[in-house]
Protein backbone atom coordinates (compact mmCIF):
# COMPACT_ATOMS: atom_id res chain seq x y z
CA UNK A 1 -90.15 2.65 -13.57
CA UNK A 2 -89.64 5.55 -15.82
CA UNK A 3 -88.46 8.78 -14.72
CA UNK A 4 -90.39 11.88 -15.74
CA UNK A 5 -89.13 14.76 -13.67
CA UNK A 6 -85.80 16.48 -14.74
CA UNK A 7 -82.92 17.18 -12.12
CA UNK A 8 -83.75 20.76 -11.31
CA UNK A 9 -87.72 19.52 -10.35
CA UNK A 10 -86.08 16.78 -8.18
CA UNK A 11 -83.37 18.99 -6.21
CA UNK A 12 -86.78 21.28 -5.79
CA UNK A 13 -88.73 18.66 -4.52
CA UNK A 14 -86.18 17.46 -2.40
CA UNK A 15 -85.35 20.57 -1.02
CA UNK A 16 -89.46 21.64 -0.81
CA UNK A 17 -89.71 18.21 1.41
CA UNK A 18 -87.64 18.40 3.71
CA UNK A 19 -88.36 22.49 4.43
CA UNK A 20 -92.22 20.95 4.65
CA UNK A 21 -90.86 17.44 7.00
CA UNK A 22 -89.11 19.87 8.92
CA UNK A 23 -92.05 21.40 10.46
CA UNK A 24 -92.47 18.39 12.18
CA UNK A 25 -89.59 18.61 14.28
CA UNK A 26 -89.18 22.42 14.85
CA UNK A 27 -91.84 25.13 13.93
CA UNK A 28 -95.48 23.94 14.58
CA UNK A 29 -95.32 20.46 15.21
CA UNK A 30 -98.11 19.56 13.51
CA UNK A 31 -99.19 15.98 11.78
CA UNK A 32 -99.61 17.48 8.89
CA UNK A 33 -95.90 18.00 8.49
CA UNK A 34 -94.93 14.79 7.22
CA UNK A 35 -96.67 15.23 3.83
CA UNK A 36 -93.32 16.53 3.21
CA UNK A 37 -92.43 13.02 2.79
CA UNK A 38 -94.26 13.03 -0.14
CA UNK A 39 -92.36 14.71 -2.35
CA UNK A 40 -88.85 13.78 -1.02
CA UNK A 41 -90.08 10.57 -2.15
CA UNK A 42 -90.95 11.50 -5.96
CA UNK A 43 -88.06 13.48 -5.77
CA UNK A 44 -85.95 10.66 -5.30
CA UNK A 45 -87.57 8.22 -7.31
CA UNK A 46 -87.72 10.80 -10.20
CA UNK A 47 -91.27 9.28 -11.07
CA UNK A 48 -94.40 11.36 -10.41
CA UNK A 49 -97.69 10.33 -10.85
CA UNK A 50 -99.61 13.40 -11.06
CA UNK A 51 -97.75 14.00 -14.11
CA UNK A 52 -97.95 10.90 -15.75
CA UNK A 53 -102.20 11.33 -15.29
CA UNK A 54 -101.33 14.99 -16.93
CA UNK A 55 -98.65 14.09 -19.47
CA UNK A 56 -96.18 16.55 -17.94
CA UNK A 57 -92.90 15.32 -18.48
CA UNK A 58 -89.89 17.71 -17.13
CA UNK A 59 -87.01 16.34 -18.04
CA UNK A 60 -84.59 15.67 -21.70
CA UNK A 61 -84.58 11.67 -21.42
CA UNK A 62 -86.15 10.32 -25.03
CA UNK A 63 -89.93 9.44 -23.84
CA UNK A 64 -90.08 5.58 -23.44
CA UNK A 65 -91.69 3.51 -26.22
């Protein structure tokens, strides 16, 4: 699978994740907490689809052929 976010947009997402997953442990304890999961798991893949439908591509790897 290619990758299509850079390192900085990964630690973000990682970080935004688990700050959002979190929630569903302490804070309001609500379902809609583990959307979090969501992007700790692009974050770690490196591969988003949102951009790929948008062409955003954020980081320096040479585009795939």
């Amino acid at each position: 699978m290619p990758t299509n976010e850079g390192t900085i947009d990964r630690g973000i997402r990682v970080a935004a994740g688990l700050g959002i997953g979190s929630l569903a442990v302490v804070g309001p304890q609500t379902p809609w907490a583990w959307v979090g999961l969501v992007p700790v798991a692009t974050g770690l893949a490196g591969y988003c689809p949102v951009y790929t439908l948008f062409g955003i591509r954020t980081c320096r790897a040479p585009e795939p052929k």
